[in-house]
C-alpha atoms as a PDB file:
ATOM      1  CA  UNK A   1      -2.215 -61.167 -16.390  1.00  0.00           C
ATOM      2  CA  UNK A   2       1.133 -62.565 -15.794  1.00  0.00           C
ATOM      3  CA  UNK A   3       2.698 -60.409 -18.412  1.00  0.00           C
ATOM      4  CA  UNK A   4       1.312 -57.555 -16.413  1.00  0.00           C
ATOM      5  CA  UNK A   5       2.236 -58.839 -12.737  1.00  0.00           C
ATOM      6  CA  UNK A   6       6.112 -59.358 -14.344  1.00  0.00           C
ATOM      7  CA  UNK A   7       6.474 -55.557 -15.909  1.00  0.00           C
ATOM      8  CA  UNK A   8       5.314 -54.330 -12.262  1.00  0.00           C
ATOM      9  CA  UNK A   9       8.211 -56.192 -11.209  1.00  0.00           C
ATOM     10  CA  UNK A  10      10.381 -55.059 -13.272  1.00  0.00           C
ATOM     11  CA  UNK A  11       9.249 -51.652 -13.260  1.00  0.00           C
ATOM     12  CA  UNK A  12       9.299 -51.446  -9.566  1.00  0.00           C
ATOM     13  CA  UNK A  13      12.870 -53.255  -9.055  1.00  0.00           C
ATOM     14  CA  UNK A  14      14.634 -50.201 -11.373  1.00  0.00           C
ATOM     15  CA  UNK A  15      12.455 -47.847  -9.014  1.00  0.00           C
ATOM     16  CA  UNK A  16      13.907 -49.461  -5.985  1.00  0.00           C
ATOM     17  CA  UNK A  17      17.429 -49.746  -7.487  1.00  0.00           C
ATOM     18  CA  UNK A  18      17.847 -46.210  -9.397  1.00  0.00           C
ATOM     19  CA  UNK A  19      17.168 -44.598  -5.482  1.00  0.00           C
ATOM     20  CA  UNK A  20      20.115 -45.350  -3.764  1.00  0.00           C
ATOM     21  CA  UNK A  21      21.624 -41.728  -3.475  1.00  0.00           C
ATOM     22  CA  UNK A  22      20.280 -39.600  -0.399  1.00  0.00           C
ATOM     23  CA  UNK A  23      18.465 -36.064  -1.071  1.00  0.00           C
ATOM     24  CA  UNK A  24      20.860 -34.991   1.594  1.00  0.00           C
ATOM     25  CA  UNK A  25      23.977 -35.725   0.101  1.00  0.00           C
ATOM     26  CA  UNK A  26      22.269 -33.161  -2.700  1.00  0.00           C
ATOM     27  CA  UNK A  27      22.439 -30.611  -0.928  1.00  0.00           C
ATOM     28  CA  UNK A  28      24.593 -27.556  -1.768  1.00  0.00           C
ATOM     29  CA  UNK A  29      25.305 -25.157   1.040  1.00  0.00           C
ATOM     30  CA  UNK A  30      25.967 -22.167  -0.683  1.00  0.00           C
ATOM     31  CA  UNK A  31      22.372 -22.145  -1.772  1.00  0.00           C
ATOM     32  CA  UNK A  32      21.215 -22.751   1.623  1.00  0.00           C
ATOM     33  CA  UNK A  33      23.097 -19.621   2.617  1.00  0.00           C
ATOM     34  CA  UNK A  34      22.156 -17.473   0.094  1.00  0.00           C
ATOM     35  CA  UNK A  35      18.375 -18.731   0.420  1.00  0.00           C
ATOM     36  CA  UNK A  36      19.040 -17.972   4.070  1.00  0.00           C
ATOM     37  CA  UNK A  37      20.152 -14.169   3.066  1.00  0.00           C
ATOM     38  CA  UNK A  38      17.387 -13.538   0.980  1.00  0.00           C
ATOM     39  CA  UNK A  39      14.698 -14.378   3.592  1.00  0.00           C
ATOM     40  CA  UNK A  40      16.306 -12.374   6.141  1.00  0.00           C
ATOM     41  CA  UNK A  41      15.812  -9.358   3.630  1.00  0.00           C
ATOM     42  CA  UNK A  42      12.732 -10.287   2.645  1.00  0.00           C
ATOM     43  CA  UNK A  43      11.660  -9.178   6.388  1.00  0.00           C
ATOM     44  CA  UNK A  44      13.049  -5.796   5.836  1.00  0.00           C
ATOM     45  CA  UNK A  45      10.247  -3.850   4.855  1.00  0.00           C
ATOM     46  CA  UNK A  46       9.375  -0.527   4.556  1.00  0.00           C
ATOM     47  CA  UNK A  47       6.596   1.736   6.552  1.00  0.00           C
ATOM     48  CA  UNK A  48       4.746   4.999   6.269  1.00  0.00           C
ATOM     49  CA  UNK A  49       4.188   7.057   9.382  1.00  0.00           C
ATOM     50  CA  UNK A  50       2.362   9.945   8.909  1.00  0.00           C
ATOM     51  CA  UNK A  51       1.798  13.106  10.820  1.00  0.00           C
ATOM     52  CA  UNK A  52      -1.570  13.264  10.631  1.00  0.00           C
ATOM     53  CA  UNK A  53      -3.501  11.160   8.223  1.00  0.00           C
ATOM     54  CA  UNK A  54      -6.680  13.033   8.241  1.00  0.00           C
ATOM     55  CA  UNK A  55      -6.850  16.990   7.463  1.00  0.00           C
ATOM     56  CA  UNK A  56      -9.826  19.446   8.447  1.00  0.00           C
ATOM     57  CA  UNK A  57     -10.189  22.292   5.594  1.00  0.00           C
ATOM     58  CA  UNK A  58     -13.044  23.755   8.269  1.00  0.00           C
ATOM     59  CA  UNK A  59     -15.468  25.571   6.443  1.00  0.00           C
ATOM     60  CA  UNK A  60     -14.654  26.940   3.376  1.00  0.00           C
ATOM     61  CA  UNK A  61     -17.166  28.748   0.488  1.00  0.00           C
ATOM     62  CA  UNK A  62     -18.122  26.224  -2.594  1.00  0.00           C
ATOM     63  CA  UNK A  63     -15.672  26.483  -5.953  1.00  0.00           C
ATOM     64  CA  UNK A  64     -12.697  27.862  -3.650  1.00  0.00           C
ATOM     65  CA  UNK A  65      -9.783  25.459  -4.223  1.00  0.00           C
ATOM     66  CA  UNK A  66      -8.096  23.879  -1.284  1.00  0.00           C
ATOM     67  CA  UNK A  67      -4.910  21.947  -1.155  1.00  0.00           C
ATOM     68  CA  UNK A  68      -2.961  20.301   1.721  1.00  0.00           C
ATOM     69  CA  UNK A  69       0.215  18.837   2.460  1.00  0.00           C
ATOM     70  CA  UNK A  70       0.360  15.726   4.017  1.00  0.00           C
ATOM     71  CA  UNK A  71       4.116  14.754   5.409  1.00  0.00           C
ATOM     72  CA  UNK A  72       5.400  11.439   6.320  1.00  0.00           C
ATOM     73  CA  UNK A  73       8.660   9.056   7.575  1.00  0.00           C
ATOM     74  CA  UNK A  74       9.666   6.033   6.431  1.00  0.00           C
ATOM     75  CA  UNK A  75      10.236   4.309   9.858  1.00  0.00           C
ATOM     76  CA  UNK A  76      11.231   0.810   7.868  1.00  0.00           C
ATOM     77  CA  UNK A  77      14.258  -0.920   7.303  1.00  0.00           C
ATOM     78  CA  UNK A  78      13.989  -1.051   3.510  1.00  0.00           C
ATOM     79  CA  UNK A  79      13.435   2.184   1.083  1.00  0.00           C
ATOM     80  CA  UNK A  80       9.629   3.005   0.655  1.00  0.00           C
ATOM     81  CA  UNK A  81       7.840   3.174  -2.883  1.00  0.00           C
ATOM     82  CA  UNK A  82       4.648   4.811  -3.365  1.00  0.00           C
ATOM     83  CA  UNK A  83       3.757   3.078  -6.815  1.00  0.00           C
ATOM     84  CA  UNK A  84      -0.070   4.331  -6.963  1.00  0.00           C
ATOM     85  CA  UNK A  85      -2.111   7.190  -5.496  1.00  0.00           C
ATOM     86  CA  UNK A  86      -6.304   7.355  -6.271  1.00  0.00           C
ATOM     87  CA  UNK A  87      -8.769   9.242  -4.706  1.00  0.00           C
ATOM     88  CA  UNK A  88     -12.442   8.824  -4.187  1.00  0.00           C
ATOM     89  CA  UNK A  89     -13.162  11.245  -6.486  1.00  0.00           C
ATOM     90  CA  UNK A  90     -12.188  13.742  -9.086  1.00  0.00           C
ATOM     91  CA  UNK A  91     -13.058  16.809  -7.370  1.00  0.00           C
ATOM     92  CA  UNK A  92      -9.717  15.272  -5.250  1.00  0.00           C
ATOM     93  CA  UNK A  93      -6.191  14.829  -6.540  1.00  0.00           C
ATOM     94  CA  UNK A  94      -2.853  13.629  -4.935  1.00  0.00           C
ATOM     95  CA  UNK A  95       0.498  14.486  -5.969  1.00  0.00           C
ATOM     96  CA  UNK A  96       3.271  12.614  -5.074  1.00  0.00           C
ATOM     97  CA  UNK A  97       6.567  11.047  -5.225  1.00  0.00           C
ATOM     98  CA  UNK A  98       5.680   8.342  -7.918  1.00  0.00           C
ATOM     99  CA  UNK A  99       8.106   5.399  -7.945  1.00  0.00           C
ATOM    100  CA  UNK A 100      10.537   7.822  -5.783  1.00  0.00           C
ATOM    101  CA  UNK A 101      12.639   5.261  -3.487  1.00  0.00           C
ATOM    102  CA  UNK A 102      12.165   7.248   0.538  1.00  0.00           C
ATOM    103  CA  UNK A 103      15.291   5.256   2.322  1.00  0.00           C
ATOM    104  CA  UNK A 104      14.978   4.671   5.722  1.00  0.00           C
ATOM    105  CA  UNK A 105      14.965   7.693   8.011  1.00  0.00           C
ATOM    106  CA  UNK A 106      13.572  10.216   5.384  1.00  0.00           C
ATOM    107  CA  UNK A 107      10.684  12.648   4.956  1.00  0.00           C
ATOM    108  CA  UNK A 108       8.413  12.432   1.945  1.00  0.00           C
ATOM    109  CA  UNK A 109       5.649  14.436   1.543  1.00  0.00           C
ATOM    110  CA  UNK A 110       2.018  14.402  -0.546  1.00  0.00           C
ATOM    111  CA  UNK A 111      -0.063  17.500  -1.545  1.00  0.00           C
ATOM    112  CA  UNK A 112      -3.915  16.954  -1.860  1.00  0.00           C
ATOM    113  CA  UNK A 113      -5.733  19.275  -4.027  1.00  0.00           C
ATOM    114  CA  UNK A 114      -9.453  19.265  -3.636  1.00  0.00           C
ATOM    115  CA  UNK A 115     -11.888  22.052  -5.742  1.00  0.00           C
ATOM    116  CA  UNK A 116     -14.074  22.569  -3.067  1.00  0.00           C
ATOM    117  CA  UNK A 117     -16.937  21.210  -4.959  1.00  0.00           C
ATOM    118  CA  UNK A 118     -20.234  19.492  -2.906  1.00  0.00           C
ATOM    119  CA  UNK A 119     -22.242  21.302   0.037  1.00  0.00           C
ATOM    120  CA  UNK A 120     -22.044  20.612   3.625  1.00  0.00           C
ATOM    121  CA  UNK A 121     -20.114  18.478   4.857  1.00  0.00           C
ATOM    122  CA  UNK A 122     -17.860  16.260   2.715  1.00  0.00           C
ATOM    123  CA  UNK A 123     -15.079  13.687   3.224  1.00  0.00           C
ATOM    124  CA  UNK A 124     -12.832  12.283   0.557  1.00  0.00           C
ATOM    125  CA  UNK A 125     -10.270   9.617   0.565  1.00  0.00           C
ATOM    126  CA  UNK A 126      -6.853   9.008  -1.011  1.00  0.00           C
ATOM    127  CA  UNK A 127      -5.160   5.626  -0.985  1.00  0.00           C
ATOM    128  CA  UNK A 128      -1.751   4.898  -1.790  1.00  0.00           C
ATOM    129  CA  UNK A 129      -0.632   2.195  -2.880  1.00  0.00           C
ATOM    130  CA  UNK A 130       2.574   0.816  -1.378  1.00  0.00           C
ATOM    131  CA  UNK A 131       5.560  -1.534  -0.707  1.00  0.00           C
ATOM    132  CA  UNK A 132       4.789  -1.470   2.849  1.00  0.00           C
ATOM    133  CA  UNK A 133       3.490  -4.530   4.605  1.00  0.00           C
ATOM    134  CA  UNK A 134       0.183  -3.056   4.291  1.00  0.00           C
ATOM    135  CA  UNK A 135       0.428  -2.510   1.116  1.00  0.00           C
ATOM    136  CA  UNK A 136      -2.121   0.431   1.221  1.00  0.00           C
ATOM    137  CA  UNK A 137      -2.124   3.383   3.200  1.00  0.00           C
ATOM    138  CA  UNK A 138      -5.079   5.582   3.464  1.00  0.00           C
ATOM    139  CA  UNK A 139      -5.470   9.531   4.140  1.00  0.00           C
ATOM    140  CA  UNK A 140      -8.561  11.369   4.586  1.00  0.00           C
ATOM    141  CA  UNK A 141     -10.011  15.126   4.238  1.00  0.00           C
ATOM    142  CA  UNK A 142     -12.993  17.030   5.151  1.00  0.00           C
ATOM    143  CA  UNK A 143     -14.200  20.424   4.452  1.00  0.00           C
ATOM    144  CA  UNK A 144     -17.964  21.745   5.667  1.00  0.00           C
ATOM    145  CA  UNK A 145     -19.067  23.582   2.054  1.00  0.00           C
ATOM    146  CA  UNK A 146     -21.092  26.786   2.191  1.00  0.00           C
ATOM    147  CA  UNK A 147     -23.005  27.857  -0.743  1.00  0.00           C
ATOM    148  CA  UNK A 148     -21.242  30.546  -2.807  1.00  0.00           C
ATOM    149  CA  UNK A 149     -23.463  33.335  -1.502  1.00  0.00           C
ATOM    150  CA  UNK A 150     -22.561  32.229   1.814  1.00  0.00           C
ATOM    151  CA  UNK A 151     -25.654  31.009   3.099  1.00  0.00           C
ATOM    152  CA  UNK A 152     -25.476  26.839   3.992  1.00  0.00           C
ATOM    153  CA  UNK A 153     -27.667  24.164   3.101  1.00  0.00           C
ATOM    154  CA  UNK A 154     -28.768  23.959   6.391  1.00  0.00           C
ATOM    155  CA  UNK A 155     -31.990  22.758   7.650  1.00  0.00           C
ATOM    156  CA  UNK A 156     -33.148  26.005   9.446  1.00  0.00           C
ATOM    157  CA  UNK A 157     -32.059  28.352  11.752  1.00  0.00           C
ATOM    158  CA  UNK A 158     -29.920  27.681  14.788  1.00  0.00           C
ATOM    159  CA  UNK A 159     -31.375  28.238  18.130  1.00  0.00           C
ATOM    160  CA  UNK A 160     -29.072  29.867  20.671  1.00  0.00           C
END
Protein backbone atom coordinates (compact mmCIF):
# COMPACT_ATOMS: atom_id res chain seq x y z
CA UNK A 1 0.00 0.00 0.00
CA UNK A 2 2.70 2.39 0.71
CA UNK A 3 4.49 1.58 -2.47
CA UNK A 4 1.28 2.59 -4.14
CA UNK A 5 0.45 5.87 -1.99
CA UNK A 6 4.42 6.98 -2.92
CA UNK A 7 4.11 6.43 -7.00
CA UNK A 8 0.79 8.66 -6.69
CA UNK A 9 3.08 11.07 -5.31
CA UNK A 10 5.40 10.96 -7.51
CA UNK A 11 3.26 10.65 -10.38
CA UNK A 12 1.20 13.56 -9.39
CA UNK A 13 4.28 15.98 -8.39
CA UNK A 14 5.71 15.63 -12.34
CA UNK A 15 1.90 16.37 -13.25
CA UNK A 16 1.94 19.43 -11.13
CA UNK A 17 5.50 20.43 -12.16
CA UNK A 18 5.52 19.62 -16.12
CA UNK A 19 2.27 22.41 -16.19
CA UNK A 20 3.81 25.49 -15.62
CA UNK A 21 3.42 27.06 -19.21
CA UNK A 22 -0.07 28.85 -19.87
CA UNK A 23 -2.40 27.60 -22.92
CA UNK A 24 -2.47 31.27 -23.60
CA UNK A 25 0.95 31.98 -24.12
CA UNK A 26 0.24 29.04 -26.98
CA UNK A 27 -1.57 30.80 -28.80
CA UNK A 28 -0.65 31.85 -32.37
CA UNK A 29 -2.56 34.73 -33.84
CA UNK A 30 -2.25 34.15 -37.29
CA UNK A 31 -4.35 31.07 -36.83
CA UNK A 32 -6.84 32.91 -34.92
CA UNK A 33 -7.16 35.21 -37.91
CA UNK A 34 -7.30 32.91 -40.48
CA UNK A 35 -9.83 30.67 -38.35
CA UNK A 36 -11.61 33.99 -38.03
CA UNK A 37 -11.67 34.34 -42.10
CA UNK A 38 -12.83 31.07 -42.71
CA UNK A 39 -15.95 31.32 -40.49
CA UNK A 40 -16.90 34.52 -41.88
CA UNK A 41 -17.03 32.62 -45.34
CA UNK A 42 -18.45 29.83 -44.10
CA UNK A 43 -21.71 32.18 -43.67
CA UNK A 44 -21.65 33.01 -47.27
CA UNK A 45 -23.94 30.72 -48.73
CA UNK A 46 -25.69 30.32 -51.68
CA UNK A 47 -29.71 30.39 -52.48
CA UNK A 48 -32.17 29.39 -55.15
CA UNK A 49 -35.06 31.69 -55.91
CA UNK A 50 -37.26 30.51 -58.30
CA UNK A 51 -39.92 32.00 -60.46
CA UNK A 52 -42.39 29.77 -59.89
CA UNK A 53 -41.73 26.46 -58.28
CA UNK A 54 -44.82 24.71 -59.27
CA UNK A 55 -46.02 24.45 -63.12
CA UNK A 56 -49.70 23.64 -64.37
CA UNK A 57 -49.49 21.53 -67.82
CA UNK A 58 -53.64 21.98 -67.65
CA UNK A 59 -55.14 19.27 -69.35
CA UNK A 60 -53.37 17.56 -71.77
CA UNK A 61 -54.35 13.96 -73.78
CA UNK A 62 -52.43 10.70 -72.23
CA UNK A 63 -48.86 9.65 -74.11
CA UNK A 64 -48.42 13.45 -75.32
CA UNK A 65 -45.02 14.55 -73.97
CA UNK A 66 -44.77 17.69 -71.96
CA UNK A 67 -41.73 19.56 -70.88
CA UNK A 68 -41.22 22.81 -68.89
CA UNK A 69 -38.70 25.20 -68.04
CA UNK A 70 -38.27 26.14 -64.72
CA UNK A 71 -35.85 29.44 -64.24
CA UNK A 72 -34.14 30.57 -61.20
CA UNK A 73 -31.49 33.31 -59.36
CA UNK A 74 -28.97 32.70 -57.18
CA UNK A 75 -29.77 35.51 -54.62
CA UNK A 76 -26.61 34.20 -52.28
CA UNK A 77 -23.39 35.45 -51.56
CA UNK A 78 -21.47 32.33 -52.60
CA UNK A 79 -21.78 30.48 -56.22
CA UNK A 80 -24.70 27.87 -56.23
CA UNK A 81 -24.16 24.03 -57.11
CA UNK A 82 -26.90 21.86 -58.04
CA UNK A 83 -25.03 18.44 -57.34
CA UNK A 84 -28.28 16.08 -57.66
CA UNK A 85 -31.69 16.27 -59.35
CA UNK A 86 -34.46 13.07 -58.79
CA UNK A 87 -37.87 12.96 -59.45
CA UNK A 88 -40.74 11.02 -58.06
CA UNK A 89 -40.94 9.07 -60.85
CA UNK A 90 -39.73 7.95 -64.21
CA UNK A 91 -42.48 9.09 -66.27
CA UNK A 92 -40.56 12.63 -64.95
CA UNK A 93 -37.05 13.78 -65.77
CA UNK A 94 -34.98 16.97 -64.92
CA UNK A 95 -32.24 18.36 -66.81
CA UNK A 96 -29.94 20.56 -65.44
CA UNK A 97 -26.81 22.32 -64.80
CA UNK A 98 -24.98 19.38 -62.98
CA UNK A 99 -22.04 20.54 -60.84
CA UNK A 100 -22.32 24.00 -62.93
CA UNK A 101 -21.04 26.80 -60.33
CA UNK A 102 -24.34 29.84 -60.75
CA UNK A 103 -22.23 32.94 -59.07
CA UNK A 104 -24.10 35.31 -57.37
CA UNK A 105 -26.50 37.42 -59.41
CA UNK A 106 -27.06 34.80 -62.25
CA UNK A 107 -29.90 32.95 -63.96
CA UNK A 108 -29.87 29.18 -64.20
CA UNK A 109 -32.47 27.37 -65.54
CA UNK A 110 -34.03 23.49 -65.34
CA UNK A 111 -36.21 21.77 -68.03
CA UNK A 112 -38.71 19.06 -66.74
CA UNK A 113 -39.76 16.52 -69.15
CA UNK A 114 -42.75 14.50 -68.16
CA UNK A 115 -44.47 11.67 -70.84
CA UNK A 116 -47.76 12.44 -69.96
CA UNK A 117 -48.36 9.03 -68.65
CA UNK A 118 -51.29 8.37 -65.66
CA UNK A 119 -55.09 9.60 -65.92
CA UNK A 120 -56.64 12.42 -64.18
CA UNK A 121 -55.07 14.34 -62.27
CA UNK A 122 -51.37 13.83 -61.43
CA UNK A 123 -48.60 15.67 -59.55
CA UNK A 124 -44.93 14.85 -59.63
CA UNK A 125 -42.02 16.15 -57.76
CA UNK A 126 -38.37 16.99 -58.49
CA UNK A 127 -35.84 17.68 -55.77
CA UNK A 128 -32.58 19.10 -56.14
CA UNK A 129 -30.13 18.64 -54.26
CA UNK A 130 -28.03 21.65 -53.25
CA UNK A 131 -25.28 23.76 -51.56
CA UNK A 132 -27.82 26.04 -50.31
CA UNK A 133 -28.60 26.24 -46.63
CA UNK A 134 -31.46 24.10 -47.33
CA UNK A 135 -29.74 21.86 -48.90
CA UNK A 136 -32.82 20.69 -50.99
CA UNK A 137 -35.02 22.55 -53.06
CA UNK A 138 -38.20 21.16 -54.32
CA UNK A 139 -40.35 21.89 -57.64
CA UNK A 140 -43.60 20.52 -58.48
CA UNK A 141 -45.91 19.77 -61.71
CA UNK A 142 -49.36 18.84 -62.48
CA UNK A 143 -51.16 17.93 -65.55
CA UNK A 144 -55.14 16.67 -65.51
CA UNK A 145 -54.68 13.40 -68.10
CA UNK A 146 -57.48 12.61 -70.53
CA UNK A 147 -57.71 9.27 -72.02
CA UNK A 148 -56.28 9.08 -75.55
CA UNK A 149 -59.70 9.02 -77.19
CA UNK A 150 -60.42 12.02 -75.32
CA UNK A 151 -62.98 10.95 -73.07
CA UNK A 152 -61.76 11.28 -69.00
CA UNK A 153 -61.90 8.92 -66.32
CA UNK A 154 -64.44 10.75 -64.82
CA UNK A 155 -67.08 9.58 -62.58
CA UNK A 156 -70.16 10.62 -64.72
CA UNK A 157 -71.49 13.35 -66.39
CA UNK A 158 -71.30 16.95 -65.29
CA UNK A 159 -74.42 18.70 -64.40
CA UNK A 160 -74.71 22.28 -65.61
Amino acid sequence: MRKATVILGVFALATLVSCKEKASEKIDEGNVAAAAQRDEASKSLPAMTFEEAEFDFGTIEQGTPQEHTFVFTNTGDAPLIITNATSSCGCTVPDYPKNVPIQPGEKGQLVVKFNGSGLNQVMKTVTLSTNTAKGQEMLRIKAFVQAKDGASASLGPVAN
